[in-house]
N, C-alpha and C. Protein backbone atom coordinates (compact mmCIF):
# COMPACT_ATOMS: atom_id res chain seq x y z
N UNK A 1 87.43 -33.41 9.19
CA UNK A 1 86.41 -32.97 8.26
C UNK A 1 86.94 -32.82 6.84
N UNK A 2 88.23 -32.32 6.41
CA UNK A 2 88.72 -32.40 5.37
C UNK A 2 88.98 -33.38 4.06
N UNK A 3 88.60 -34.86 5.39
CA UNK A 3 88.61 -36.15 4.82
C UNK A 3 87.78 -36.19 3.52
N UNK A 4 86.20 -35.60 3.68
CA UNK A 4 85.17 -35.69 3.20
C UNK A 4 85.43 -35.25 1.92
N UNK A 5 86.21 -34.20 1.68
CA UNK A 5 86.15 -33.51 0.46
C UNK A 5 87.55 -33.66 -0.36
N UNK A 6 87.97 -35.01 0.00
CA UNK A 6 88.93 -35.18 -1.01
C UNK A 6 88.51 -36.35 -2.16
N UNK A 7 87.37 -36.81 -1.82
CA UNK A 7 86.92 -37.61 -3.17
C UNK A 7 85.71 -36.96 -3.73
N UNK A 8 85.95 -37.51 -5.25
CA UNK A 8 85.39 -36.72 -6.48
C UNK A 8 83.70 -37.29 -5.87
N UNK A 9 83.60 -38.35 -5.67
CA UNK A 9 82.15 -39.15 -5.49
C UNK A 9 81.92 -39.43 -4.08
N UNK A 10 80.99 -39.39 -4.01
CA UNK A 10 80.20 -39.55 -2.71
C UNK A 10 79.52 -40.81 -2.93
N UNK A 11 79.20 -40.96 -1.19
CA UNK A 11 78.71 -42.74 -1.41
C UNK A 11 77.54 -42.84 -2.28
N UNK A 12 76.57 -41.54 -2.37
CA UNK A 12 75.04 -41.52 -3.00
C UNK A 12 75.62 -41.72 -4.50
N UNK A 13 76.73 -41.44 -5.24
CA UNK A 13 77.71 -41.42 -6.03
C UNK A 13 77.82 -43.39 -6.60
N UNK A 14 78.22 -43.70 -5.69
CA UNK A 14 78.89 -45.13 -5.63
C UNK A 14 77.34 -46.26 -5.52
N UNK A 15 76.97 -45.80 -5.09
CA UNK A 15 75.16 -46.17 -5.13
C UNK A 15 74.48 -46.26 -6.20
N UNK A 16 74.55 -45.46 -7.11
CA UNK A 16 74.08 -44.84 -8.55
C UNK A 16 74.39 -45.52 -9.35
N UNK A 17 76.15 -45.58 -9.24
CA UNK A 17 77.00 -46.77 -9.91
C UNK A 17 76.39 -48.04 -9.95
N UNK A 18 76.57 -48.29 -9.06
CA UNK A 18 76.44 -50.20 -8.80
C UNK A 18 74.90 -50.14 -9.46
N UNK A 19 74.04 -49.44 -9.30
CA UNK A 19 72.43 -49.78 -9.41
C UNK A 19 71.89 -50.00 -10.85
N UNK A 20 73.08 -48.78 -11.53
CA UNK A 20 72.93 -48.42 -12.96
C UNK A 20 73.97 -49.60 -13.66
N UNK A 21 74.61 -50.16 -13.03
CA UNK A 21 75.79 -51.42 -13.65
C UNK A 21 74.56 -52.46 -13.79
N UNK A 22 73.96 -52.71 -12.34
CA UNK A 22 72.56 -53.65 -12.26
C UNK A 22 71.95 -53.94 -13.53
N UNK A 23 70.91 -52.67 -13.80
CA UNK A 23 70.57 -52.40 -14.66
C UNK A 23 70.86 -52.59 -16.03
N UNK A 24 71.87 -52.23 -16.52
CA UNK A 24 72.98 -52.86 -18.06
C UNK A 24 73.10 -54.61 -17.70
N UNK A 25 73.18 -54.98 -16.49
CA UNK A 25 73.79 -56.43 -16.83
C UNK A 25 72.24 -57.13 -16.82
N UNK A 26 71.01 -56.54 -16.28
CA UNK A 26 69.60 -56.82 -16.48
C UNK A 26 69.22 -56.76 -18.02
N UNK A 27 69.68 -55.83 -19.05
CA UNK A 27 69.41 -55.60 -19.70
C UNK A 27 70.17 -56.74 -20.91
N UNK A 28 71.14 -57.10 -20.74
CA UNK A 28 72.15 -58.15 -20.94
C UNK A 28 71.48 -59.43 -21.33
N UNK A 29 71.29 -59.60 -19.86
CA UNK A 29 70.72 -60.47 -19.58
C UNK A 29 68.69 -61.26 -20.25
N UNK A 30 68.56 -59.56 -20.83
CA UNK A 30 67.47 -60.32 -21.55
C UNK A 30 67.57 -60.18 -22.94
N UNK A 31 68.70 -59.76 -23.28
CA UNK A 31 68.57 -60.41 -24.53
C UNK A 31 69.10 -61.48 -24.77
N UNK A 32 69.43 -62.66 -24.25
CA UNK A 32 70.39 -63.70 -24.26
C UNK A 32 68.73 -64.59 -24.41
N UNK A 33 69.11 -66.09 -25.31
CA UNK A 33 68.06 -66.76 -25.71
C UNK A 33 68.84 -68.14 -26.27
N UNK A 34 67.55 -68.51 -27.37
CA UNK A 34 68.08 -69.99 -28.02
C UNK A 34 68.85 -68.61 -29.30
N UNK A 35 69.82 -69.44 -29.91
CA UNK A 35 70.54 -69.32 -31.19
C UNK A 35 69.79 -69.83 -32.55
N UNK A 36 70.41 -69.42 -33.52
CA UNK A 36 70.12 -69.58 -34.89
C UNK A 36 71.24 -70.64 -35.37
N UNK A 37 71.08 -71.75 -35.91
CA UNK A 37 72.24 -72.23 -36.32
C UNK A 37 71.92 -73.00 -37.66
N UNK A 38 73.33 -73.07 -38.86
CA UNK A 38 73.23 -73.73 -40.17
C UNK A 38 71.90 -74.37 -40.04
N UNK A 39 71.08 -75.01 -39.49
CA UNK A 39 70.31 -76.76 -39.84
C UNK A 39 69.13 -75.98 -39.29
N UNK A 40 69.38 -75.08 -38.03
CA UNK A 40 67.94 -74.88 -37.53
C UNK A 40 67.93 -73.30 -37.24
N UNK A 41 66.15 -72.38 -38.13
CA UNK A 41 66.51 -71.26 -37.75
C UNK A 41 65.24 -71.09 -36.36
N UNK A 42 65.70 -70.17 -35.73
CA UNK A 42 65.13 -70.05 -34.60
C UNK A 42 64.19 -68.23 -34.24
N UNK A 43 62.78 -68.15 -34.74
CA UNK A 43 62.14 -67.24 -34.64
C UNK A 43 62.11 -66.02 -33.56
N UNK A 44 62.88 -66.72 -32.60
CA UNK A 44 62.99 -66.02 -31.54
C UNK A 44 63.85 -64.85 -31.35
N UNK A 45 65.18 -64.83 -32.08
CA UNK A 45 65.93 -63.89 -32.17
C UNK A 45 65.66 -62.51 -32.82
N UNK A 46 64.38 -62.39 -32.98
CA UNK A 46 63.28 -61.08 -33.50
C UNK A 46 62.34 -61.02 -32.53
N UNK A 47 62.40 -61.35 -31.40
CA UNK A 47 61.06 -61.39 -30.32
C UNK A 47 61.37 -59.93 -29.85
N UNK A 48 60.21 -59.13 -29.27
CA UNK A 48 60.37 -58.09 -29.09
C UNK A 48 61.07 -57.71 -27.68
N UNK A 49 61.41 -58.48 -26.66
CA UNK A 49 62.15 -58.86 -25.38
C UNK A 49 63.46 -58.33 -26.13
N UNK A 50 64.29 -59.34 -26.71
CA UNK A 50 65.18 -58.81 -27.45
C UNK A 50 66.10 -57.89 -28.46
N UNK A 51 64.89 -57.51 -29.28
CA UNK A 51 64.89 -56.20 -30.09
C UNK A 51 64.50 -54.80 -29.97
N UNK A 52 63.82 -54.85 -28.50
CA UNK A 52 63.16 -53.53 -27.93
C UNK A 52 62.91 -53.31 -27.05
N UNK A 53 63.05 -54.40 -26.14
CA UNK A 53 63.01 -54.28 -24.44
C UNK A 53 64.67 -53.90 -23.68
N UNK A 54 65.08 -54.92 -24.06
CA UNK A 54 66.75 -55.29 -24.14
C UNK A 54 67.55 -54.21 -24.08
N UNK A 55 67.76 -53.44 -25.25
CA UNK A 55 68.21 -52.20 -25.49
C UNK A 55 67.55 -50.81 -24.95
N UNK A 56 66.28 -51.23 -24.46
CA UNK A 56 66.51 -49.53 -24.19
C UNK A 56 66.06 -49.72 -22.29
N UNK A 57 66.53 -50.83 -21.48
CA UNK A 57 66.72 -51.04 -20.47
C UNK A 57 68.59 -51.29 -20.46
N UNK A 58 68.88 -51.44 -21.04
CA UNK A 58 70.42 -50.97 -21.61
C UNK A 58 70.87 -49.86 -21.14
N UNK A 59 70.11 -49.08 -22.21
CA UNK A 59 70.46 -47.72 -22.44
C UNK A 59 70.20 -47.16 -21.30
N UNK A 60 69.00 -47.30 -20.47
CA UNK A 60 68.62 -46.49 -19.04
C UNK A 60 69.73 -47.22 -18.03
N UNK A 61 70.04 -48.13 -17.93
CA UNK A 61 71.13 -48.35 -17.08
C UNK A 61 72.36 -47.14 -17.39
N UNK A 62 72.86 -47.20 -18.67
CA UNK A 62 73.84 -46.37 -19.05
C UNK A 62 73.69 -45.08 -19.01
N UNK A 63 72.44 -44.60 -19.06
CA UNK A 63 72.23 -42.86 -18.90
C UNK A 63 71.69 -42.94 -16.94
N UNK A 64 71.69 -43.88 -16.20
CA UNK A 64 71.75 -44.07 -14.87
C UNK A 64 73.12 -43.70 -14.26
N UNK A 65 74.22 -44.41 -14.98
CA UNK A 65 75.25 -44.70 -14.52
C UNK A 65 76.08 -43.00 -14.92
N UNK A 66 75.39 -42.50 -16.07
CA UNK A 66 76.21 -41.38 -16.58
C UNK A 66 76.02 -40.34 -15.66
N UNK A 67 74.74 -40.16 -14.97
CA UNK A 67 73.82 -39.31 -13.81
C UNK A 67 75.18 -39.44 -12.77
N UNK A 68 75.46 -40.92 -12.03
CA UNK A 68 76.06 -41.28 -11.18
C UNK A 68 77.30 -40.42 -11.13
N UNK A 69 77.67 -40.59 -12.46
CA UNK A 69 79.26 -39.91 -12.74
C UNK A 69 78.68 -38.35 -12.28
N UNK A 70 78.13 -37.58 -13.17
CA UNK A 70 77.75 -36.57 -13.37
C UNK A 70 77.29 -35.76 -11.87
N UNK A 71 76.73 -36.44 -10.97
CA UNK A 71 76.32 -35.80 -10.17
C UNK A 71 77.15 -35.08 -8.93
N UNK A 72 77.21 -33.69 -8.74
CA UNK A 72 78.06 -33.17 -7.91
C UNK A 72 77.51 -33.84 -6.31
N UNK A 73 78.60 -34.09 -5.74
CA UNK A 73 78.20 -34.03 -4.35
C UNK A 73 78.28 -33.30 -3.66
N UNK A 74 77.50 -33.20 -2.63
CA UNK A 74 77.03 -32.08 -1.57
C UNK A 74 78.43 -31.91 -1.04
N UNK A 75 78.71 -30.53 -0.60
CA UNK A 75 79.57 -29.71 0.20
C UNK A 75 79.31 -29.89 1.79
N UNK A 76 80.09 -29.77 2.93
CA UNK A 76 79.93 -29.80 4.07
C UNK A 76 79.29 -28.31 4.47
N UNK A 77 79.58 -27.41 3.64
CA UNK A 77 78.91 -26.06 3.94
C UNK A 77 76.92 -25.90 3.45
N UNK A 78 77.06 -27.28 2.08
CA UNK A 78 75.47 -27.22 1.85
C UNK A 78 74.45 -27.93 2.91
N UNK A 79 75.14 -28.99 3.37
CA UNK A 79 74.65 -29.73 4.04
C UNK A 79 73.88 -29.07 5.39
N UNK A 80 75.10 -28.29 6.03
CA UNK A 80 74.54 -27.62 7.34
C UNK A 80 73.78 -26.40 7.61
């Protein structure tokens, strides 16, 4: 039983993690598009996907992941 309470995180812990990593690389992932380059400019890099969706599905991944850290795990004495 002692096993249990030698790590800082619990699996509900490690769960949180990965979901809230998800999340940031979702968020990543939509702001990525066509480019702007010398010859051609490209309107898109002001679309609101990018400038306001993007970032604050970002940010909730990252205040997900901070929860994850943050959250105490249950004791073998709360549990029972």
């Amino acid at each position: 039983m002692a096993d249990k309470q030698k790590f800082a995180f619990d699996k509900i812990n490690f769960i949180l993690l990965a979901a809230g990593m998800v999340v940031v690389v979702i968020g990543f992932l939509l702001m990525t598009g066509p480019v702007s380059t010398e010859t051609a400019f490209e309107p898109d890099i002001f679309s609101v996907r990018r400038i306001k969706v993007a970032p604050v599905v970002c940010l909730s991944g990252f205040l997900f992941m901070i929860y994850g850290i943050m959250r105490k795990p249950k004791t073998l004495k709360e549990t029972e």
